[in-house]
Protein backbone atom coordinates (compact mmCIF):
# COMPACT_ATOMS: atom_id res chain seq x y z
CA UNK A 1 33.22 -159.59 -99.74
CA UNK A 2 36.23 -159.97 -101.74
CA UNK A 3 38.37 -156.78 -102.17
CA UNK A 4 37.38 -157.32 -106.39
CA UNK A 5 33.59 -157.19 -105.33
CA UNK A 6 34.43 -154.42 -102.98
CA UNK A 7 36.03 -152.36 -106.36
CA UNK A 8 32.72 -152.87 -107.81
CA UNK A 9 30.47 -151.47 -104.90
CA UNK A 10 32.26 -148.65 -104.48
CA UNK A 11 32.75 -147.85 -108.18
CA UNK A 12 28.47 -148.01 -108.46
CA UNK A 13 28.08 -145.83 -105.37
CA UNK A 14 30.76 -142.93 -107.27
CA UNK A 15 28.91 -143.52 -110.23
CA UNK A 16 25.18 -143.46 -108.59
CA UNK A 17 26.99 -140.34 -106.89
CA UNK A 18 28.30 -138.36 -110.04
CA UNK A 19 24.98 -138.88 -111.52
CA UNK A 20 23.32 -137.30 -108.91
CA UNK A 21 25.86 -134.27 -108.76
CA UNK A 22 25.56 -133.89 -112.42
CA UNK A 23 21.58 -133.65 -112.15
CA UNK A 24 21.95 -131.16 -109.43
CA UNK A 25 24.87 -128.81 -111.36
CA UNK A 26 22.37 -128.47 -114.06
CA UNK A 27 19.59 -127.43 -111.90
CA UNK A 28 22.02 -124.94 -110.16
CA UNK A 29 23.54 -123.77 -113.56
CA UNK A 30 20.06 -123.88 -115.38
CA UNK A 31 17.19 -123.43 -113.17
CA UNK A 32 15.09 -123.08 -116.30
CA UNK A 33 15.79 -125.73 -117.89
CA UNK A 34 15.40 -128.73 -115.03
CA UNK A 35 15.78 -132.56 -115.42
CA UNK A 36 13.01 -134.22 -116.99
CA UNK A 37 12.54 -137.15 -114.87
CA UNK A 38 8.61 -138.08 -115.26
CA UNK A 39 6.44 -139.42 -117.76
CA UNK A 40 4.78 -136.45 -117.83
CA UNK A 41 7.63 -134.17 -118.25
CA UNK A 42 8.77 -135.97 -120.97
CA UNK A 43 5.54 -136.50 -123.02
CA UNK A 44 5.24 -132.74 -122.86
CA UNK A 45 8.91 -132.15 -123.50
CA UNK A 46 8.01 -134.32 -126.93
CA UNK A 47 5.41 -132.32 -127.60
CA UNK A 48 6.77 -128.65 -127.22
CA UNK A 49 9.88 -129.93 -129.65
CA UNK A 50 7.28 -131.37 -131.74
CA UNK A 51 5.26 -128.43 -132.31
CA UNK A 52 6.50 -124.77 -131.28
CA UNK A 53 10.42 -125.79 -131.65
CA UNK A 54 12.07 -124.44 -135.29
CA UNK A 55 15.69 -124.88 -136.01
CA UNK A 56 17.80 -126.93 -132.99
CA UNK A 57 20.26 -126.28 -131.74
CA UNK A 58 20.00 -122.50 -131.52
CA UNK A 59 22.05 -120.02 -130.02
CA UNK A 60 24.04 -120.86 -126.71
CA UNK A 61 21.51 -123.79 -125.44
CA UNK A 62 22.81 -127.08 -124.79
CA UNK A 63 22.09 -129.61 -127.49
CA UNK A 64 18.33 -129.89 -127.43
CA UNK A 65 18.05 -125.77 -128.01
CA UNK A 66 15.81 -124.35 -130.45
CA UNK A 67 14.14 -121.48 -131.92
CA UNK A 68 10.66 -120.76 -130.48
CA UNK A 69 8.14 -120.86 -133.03
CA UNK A 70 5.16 -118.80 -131.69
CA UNK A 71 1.99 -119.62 -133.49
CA UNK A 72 -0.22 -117.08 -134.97
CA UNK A 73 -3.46 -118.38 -132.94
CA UNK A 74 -3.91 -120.75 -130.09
CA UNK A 75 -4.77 -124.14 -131.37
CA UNK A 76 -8.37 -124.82 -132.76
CA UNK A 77 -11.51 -125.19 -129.54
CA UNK A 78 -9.88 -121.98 -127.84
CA UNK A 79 -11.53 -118.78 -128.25
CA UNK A 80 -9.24 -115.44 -128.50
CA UNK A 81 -11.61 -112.76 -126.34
CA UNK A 82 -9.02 -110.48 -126.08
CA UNK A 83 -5.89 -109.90 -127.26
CA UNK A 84 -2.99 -107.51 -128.27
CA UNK A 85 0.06 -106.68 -130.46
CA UNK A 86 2.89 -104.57 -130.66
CA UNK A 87 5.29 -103.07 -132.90
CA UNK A 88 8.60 -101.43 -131.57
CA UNK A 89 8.96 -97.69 -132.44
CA UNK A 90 12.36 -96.87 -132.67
CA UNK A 91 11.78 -93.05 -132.91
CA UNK A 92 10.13 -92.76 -129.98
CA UNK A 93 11.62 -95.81 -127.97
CA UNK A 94 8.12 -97.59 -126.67
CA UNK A 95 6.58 -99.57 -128.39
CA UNK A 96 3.03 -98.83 -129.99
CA UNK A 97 0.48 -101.67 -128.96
CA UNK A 98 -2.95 -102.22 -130.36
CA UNK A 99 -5.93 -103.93 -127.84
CA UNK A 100 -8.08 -105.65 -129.95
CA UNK A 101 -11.57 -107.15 -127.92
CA UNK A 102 -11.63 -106.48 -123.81
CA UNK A 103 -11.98 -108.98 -120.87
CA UNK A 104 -15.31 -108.74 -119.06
CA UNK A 105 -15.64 -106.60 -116.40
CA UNK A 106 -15.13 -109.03 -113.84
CA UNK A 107 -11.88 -110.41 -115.36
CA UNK A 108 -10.49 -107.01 -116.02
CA UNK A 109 -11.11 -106.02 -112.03
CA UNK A 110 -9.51 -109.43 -110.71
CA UNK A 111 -6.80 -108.58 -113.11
CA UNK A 112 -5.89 -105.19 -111.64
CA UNK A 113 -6.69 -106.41 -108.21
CA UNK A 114 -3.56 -108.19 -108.75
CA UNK A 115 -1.36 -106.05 -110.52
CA UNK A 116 -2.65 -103.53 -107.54
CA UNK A 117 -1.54 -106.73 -105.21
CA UNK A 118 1.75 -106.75 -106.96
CA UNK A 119 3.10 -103.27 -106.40
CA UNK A 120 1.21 -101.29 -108.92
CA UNK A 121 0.32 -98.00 -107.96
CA UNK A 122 -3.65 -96.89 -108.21
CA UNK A 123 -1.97 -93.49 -110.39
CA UNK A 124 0.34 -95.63 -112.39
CA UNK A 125 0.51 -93.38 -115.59
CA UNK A 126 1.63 -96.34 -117.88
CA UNK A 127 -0.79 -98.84 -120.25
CA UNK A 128 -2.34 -101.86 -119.48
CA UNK A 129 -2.65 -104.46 -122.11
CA UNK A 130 -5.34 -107.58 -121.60
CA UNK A 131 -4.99 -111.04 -123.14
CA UNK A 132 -7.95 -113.65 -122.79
CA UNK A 133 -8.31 -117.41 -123.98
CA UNK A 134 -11.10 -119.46 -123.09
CA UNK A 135 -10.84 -123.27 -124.00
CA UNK A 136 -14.14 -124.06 -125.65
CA UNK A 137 -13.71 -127.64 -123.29
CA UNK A 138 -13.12 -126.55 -120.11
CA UNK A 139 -15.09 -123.86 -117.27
CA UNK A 140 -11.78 -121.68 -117.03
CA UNK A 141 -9.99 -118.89 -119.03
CA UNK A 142 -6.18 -117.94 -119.36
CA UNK A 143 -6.18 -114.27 -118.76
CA UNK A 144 -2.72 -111.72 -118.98
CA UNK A 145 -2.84 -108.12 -118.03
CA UNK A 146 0.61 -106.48 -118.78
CA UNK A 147 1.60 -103.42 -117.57
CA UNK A 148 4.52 -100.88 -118.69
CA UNK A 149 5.48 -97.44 -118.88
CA UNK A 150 9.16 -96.33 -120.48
CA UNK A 151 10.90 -93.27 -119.81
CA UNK A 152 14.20 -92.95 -121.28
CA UNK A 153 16.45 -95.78 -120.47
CA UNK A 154 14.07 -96.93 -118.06
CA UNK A 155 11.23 -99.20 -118.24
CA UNK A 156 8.21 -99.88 -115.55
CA UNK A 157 6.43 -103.02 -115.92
CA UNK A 158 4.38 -105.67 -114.09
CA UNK A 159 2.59 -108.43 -115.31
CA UNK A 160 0.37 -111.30 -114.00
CA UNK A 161 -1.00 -114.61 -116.14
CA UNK A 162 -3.85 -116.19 -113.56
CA UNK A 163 -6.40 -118.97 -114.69
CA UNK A 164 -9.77 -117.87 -114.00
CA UNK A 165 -12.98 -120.25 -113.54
CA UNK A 166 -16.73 -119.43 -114.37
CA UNK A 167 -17.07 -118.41 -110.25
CA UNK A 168 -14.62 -115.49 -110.81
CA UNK A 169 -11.99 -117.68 -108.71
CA UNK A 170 -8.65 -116.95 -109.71
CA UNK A 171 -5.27 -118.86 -109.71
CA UNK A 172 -2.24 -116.50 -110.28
CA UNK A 173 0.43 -119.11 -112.29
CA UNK A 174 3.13 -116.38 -113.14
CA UNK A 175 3.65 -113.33 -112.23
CA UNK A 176 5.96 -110.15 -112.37
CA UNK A 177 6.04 -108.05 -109.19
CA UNK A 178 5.82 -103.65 -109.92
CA UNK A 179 9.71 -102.66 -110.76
CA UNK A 180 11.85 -100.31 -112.75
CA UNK A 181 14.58 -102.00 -115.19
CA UNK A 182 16.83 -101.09 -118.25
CA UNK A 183 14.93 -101.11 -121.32
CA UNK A 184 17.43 -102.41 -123.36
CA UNK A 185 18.53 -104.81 -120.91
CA UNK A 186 15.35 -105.66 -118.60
CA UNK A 187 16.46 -107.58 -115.26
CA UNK A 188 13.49 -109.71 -115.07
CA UNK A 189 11.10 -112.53 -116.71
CA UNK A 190 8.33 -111.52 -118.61
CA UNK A 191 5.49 -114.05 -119.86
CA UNK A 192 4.04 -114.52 -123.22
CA UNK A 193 1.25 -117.31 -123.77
CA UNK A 194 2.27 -119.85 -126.44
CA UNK A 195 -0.59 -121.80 -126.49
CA UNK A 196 -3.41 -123.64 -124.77
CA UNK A 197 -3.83 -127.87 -126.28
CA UNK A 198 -3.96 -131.20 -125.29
CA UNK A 199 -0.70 -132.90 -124.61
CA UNK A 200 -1.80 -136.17 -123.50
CA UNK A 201 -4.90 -136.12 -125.32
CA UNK A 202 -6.53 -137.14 -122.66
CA UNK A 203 -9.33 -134.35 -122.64
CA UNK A 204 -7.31 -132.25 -120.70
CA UNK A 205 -6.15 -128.61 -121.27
CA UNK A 206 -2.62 -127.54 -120.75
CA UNK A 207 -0.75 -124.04 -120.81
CA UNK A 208 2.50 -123.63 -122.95
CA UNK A 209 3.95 -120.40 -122.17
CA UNK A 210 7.13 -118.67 -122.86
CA UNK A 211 9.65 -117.23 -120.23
CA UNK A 212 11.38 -114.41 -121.65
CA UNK A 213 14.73 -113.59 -119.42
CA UNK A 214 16.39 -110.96 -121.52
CA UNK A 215 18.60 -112.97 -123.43
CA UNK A 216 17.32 -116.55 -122.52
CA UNK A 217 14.31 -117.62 -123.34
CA UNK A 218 12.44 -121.19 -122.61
CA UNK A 219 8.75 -123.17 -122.68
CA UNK A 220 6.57 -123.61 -119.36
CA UNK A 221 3.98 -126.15 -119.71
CA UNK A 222 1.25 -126.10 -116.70
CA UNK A 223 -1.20 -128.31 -115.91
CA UNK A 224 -4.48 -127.15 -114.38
CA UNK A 225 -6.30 -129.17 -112.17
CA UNK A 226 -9.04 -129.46 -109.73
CA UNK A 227 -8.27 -125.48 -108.94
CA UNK A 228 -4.52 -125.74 -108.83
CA UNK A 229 -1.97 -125.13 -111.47
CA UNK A 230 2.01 -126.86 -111.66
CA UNK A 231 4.22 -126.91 -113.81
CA UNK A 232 4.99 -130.39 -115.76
CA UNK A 233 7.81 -129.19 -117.70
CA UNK A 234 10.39 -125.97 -118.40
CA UNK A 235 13.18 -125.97 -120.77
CA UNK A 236 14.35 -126.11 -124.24
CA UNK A 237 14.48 -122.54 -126.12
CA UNK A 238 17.60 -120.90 -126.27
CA UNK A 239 20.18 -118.67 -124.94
CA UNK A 240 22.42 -116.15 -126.37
């Protein structure tokens, strides 16, 4: 090989290199926020920007950032069974929440069996707050129970979001373990469900949550399939 063709070789192989280093900083930096490198990944990447991304960029993201836009109701063909909202109260510092509809019996006991399985104790003094969607399309429901309890600058919360089929078998997809943190500043991920749709269109439910870090927050899409739930995409949203 001439020493001209040798240039060449050697430049590719830095280049293939510094590609590869790049993709890996921004994993390291960004865990959040990983490489989209399938067809999947990037068909729901499309279609999170498409339809719960506002203005872009937004805050300290990199250049795809954007505000979340959380819709008011899951898309059309999934039924809200329970749900609930809340509304800060500065006064008192908690906020006052508001359970409207309750998960069956059976759901509400796999949920605590978790939350139980998670740290939380059987005297926990706190409130626990139940979400359920059921897709009118498929056997399964999306069901949330959130936990928390504030006291002064402190806040105790735990939290699992677990897809649930028609035989009561569960499939935990996030989750956050029994702790104390800073209510102002809270040291952890919490979950909030964004929406439940067909990305592909293919006949086939998919899970858009949010992760909510504090001061960075970013979309999970999660496929569930044949019992099992993974992700397919994390990332845009925004950080301050």
């Amino acid at each position: 090989m001439t020493p001209f063709g040798k240039g060449i070789l050697v430049a590719g192989i830095v280049a293939i290199c510094l590609v590869s280093l790049d993709a890996t900083l921004q994993t390291q930096k960004d865990p959040d926020r990983s490489p989209c490198t399938t067809e999947a990944c990037r068909k729901a990447k499309a279609f999170v920007k498409a339809h719960y991304c506002g203005e872009s960029p937004a805050g300290n993201g990199p250049d795809d950032s954007c505000e979340i836009k959380m819709p008011e109701k899951p898309s059309a063909g999934v039924d809200v069974v329970a749900d609930y909202r809340c509304e800060w109260n500065d006064r008192e510092q908690h906020a006052d929440c508001e359970q409207r509809g309750q998960p069956s019996p059976s759901v509400r006991g796999i949920l605590m069996a978790e939350l139980h399985h998670l740290g939380l104790p059987a005297d926990a003094k706190g409130q626990t707050w139940f979400t359920v969607w059921k897709p009118t399309t498929s056997d399964w429901s999306l069901a949330v129970a959130y936990y928390s309890l504030t006291s002064g600058d402190d806040i105790w919360l735990c939290e699992v979001v677990a897809v649930i089929d028609k035989h009561s078998h569960a499939v935990v997809i996030r989750e956050l373990p029994f702790q104390k943190t800073d209510i102002d500043k809270p040291d952890v991920t919490q979950w909030a469900l964004v929406d439940i749709t067909e990305i592909e269109g293919a006949g086939r439910d998919d899970i858009v949550l949010e992760g909510d870090a504090y001061e960075n927050h970013w979309f999970q899409v999660v496929r569930v399939q044949d019992g099992t739930a993974r992700t397919i995409f994390s990332g845009l949203g925004y950080y301050l």
